[in-house]
C-alpha atoms as a PDB file:
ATOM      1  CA  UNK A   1     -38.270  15.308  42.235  1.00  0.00           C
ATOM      2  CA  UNK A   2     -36.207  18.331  41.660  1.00  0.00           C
ATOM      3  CA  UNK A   3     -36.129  20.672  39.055  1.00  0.00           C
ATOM      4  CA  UNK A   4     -33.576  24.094  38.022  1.00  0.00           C
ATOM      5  CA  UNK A   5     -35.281  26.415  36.382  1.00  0.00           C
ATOM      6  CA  UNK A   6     -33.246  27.721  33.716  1.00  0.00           C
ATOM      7  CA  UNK A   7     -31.701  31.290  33.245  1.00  0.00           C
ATOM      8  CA  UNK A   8     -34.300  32.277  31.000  1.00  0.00           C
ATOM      9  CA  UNK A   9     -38.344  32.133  31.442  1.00  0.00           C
ATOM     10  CA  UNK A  10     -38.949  32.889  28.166  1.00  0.00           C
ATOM     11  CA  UNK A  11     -40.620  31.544  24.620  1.00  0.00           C
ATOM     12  CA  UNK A  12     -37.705  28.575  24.140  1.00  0.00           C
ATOM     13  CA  UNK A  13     -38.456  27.456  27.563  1.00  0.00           C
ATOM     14  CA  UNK A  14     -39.262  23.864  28.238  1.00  0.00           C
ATOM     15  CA  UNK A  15     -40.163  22.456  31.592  1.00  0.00           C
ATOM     16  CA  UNK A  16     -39.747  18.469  32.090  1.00  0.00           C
ATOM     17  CA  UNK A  17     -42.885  16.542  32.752  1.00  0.00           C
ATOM     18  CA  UNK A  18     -44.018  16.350  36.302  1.00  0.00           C
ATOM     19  CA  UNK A  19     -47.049  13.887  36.072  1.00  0.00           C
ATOM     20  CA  UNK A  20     -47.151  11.484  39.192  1.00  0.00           C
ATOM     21  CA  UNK A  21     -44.770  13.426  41.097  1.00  0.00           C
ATOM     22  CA  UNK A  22     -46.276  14.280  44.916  1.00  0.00           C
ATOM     23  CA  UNK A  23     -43.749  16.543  45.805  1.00  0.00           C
ATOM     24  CA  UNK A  24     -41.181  18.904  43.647  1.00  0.00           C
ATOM     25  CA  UNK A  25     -38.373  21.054  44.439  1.00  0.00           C
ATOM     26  CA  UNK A  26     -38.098  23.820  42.032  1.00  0.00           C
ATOM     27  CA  UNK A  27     -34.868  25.799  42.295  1.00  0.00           C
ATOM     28  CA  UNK A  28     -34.090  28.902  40.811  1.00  0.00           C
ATOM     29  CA  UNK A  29     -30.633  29.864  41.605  1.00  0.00           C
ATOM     30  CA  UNK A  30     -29.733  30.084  38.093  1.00  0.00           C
ATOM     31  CA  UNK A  31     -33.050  32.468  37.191  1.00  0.00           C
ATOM     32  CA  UNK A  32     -32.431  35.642  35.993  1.00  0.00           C
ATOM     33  CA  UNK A  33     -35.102  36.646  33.111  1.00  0.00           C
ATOM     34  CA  UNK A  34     -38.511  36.318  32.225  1.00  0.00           C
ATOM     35  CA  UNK A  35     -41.291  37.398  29.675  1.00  0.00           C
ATOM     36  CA  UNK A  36     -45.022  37.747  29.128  1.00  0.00           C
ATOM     37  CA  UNK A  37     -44.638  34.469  26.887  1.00  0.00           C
ATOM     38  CA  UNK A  38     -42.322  32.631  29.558  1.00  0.00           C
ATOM     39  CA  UNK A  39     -45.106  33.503  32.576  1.00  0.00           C
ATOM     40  CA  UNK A  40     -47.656  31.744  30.548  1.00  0.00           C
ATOM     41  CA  UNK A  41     -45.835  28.552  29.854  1.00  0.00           C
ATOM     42  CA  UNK A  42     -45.104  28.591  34.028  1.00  0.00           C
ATOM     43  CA  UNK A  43     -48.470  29.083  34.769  1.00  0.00           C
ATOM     44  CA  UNK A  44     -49.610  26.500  31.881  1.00  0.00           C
ATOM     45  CA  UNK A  45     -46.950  24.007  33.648  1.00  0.00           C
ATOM     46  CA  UNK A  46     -47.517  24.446  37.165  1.00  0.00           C
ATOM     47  CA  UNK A  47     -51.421  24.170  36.811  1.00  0.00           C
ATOM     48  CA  UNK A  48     -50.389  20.615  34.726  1.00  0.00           C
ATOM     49  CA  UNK A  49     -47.742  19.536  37.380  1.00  0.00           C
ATOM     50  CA  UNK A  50     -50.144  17.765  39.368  1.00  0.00           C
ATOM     51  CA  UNK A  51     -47.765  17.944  42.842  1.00  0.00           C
ATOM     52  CA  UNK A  52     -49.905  18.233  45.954  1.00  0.00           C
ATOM     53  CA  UNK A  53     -46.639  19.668  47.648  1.00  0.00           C
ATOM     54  CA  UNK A  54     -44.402  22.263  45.596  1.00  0.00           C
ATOM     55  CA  UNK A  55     -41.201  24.695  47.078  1.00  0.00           C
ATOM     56  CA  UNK A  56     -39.589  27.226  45.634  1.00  0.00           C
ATOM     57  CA  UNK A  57     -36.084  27.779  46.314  1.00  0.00           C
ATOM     58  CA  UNK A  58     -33.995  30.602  45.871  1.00  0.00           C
ATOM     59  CA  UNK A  59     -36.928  32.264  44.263  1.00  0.00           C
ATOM     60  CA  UNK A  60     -34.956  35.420  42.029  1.00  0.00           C
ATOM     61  CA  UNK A  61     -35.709  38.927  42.076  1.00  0.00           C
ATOM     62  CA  UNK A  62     -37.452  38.912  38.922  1.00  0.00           C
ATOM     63  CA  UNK A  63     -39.645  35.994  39.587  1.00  0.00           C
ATOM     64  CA  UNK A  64     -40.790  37.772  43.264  1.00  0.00           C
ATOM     65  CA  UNK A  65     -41.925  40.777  41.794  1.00  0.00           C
ATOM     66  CA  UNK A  66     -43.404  39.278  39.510  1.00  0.00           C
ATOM     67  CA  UNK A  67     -45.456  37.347  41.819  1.00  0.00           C
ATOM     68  CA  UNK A  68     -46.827  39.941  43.956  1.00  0.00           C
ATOM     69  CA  UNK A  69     -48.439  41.380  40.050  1.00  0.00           C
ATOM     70  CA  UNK A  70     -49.734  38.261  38.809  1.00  0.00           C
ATOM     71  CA  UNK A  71     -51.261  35.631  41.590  1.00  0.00           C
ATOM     72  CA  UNK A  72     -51.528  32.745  38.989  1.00  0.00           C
ATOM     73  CA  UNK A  73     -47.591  32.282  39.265  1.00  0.00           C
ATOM     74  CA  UNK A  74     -48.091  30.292  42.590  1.00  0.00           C
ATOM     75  CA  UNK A  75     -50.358  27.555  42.816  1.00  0.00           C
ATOM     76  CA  UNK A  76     -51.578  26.619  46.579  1.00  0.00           C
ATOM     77  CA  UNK A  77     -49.225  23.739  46.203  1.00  0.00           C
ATOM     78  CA  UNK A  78     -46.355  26.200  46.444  1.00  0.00           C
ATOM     79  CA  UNK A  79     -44.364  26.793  49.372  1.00  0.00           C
ATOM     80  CA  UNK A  80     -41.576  29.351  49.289  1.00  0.00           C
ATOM     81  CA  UNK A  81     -38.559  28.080  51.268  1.00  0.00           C
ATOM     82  CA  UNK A  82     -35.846  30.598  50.351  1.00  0.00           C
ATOM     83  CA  UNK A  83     -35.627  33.970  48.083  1.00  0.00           C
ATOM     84  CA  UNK A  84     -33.214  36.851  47.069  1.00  0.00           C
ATOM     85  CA  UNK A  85     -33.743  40.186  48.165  1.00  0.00           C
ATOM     86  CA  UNK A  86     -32.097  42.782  46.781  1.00  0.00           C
ATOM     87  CA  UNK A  87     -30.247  45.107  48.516  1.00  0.00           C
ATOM     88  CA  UNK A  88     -28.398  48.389  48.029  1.00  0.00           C
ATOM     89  CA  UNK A  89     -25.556  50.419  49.373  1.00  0.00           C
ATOM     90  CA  UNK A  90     -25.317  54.737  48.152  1.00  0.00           C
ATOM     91  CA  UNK A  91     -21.742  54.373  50.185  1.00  0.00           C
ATOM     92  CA  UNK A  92     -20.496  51.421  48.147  1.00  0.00           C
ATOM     93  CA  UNK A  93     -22.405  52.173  45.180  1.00  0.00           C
ATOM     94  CA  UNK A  94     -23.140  48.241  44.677  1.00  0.00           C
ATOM     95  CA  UNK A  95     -26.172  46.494  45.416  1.00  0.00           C
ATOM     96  CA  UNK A  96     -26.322  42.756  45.315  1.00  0.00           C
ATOM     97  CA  UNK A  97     -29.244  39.740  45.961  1.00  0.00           C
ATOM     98  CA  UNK A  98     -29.218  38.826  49.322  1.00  0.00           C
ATOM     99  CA  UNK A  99     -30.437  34.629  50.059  1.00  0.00           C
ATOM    100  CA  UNK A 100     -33.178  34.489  53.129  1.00  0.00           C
ATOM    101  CA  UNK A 101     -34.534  31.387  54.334  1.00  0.00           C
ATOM    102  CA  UNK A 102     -38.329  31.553  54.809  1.00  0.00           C
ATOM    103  CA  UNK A 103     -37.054  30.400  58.974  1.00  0.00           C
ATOM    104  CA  UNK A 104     -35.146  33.544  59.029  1.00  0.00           C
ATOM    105  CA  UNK A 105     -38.571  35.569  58.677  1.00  0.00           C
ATOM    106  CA  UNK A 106     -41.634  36.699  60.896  1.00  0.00           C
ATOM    107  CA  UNK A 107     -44.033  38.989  61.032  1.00  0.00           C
ATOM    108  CA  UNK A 108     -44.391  41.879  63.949  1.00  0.00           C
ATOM    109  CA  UNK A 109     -47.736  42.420  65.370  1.00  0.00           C
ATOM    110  CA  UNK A 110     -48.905  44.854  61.938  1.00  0.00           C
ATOM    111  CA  UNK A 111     -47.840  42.129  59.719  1.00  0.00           C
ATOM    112  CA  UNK A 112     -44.785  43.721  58.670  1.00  0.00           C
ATOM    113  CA  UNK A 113     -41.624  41.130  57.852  1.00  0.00           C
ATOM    114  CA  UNK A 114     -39.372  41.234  60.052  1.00  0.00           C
ATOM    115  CA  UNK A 115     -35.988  39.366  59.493  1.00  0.00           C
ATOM    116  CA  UNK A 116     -33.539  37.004  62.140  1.00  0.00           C
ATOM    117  CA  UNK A 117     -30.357  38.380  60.733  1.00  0.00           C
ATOM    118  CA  UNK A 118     -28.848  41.619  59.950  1.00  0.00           C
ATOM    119  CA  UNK A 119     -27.533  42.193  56.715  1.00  0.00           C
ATOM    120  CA  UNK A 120     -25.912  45.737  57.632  1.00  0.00           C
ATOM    121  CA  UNK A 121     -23.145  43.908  60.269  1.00  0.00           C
ATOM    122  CA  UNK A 122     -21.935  41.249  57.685  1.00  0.00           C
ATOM    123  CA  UNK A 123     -20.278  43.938  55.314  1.00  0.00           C
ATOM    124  CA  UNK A 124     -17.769  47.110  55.316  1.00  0.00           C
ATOM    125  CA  UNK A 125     -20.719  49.813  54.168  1.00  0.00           C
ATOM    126  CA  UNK A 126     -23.052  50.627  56.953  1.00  0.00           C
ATOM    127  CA  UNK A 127     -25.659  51.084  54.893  1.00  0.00           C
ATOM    128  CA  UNK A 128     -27.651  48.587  52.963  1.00  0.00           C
ATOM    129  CA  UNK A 129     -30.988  49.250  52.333  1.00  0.00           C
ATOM    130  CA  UNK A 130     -33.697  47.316  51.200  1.00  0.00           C
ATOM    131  CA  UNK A 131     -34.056  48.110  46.946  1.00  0.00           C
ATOM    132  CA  UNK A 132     -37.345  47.033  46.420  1.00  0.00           C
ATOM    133  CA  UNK A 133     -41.021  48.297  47.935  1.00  0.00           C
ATOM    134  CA  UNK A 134     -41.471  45.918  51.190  1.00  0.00           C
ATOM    135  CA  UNK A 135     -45.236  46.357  51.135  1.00  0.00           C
ATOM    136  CA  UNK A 136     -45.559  44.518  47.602  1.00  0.00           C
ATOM    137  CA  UNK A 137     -42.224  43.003  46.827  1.00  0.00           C
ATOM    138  CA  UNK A 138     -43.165  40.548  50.388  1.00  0.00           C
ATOM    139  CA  UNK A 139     -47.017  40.254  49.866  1.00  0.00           C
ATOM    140  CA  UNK A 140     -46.579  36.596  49.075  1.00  0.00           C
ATOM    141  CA  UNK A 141     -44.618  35.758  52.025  1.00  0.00           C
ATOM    142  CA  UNK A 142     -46.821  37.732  54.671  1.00  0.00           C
ATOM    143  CA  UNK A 143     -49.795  35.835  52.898  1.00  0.00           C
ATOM    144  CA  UNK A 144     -47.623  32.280  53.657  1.00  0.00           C
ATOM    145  CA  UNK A 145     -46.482  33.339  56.775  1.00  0.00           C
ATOM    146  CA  UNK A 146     -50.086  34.187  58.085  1.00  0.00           C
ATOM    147  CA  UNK A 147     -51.390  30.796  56.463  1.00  0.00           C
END
């Protein structure tokens, strides 16, 4: 089963009913908001879901920091397959959300992510820096990748 989260995780939310589903796809490429209100209906629904077998996909910006604050927002069902990251250029003056499959990551011998790709060559501005704080913004994906 597969489910798009909507733009909005907020009091008007309403997720569809999951019961008897083993496995669900949750995508959130249209995500962009969320609220106190909005992260308790998620956690109410994803501890009702039932699904032995859950993945994210493009998990947004807002939802993975959130995550790395409030542990409740991932069940152990839930696998994260892909996620934004932002990313910022001073020289450009833009910064944008960059897509990374969970294949495209590893960790180095401290535990520290380490990515498959370069981000820096793809693009006229030299550079791109991470925008967030790697230590918490990829706890959840160190704590996957380690198993």
């Amino acid at each position: 089963m597969q489910v798009k989260v909507p733009e909005s995780i907020d009091e008007s939310v309403e997720f569809p009913e999951l019961t008897g589903a083993e496995e669900v796809t949750i995508d959130f490429s249209q995500h962009q908001y969320l609220n106190s209100v909005g992260i308790v209906k998620w956690i109410k629904w994803l501890q009702d879901c039932g699904a032995s077998n859950i993945l994210l996909e493009n998990v947004s910006v807002q939802f993975m920091t959130q995550i790395s604050m409030i542990s409740a927002l991932l069940s152990e069902a839930c696998e994260i397959k892909s996620f934004k990251m932002p990313i910022y250029s001073e020289e450009l003056g833009e910064e944008k959300d960059l897509l990374v499959k969970i294949e495209q990551v590893s960790l180095d011998q401290d535990d520290n992510v380490k990515f498959d790709f370069s981000w820096k060559e793809d693009d006229e501005a030299s550079d791109w820096v991470l925008d967030v704080s790697p230590t918490t913004y990829f706890e959840v994906i160190v704590r996957q990748l380690k198993g």
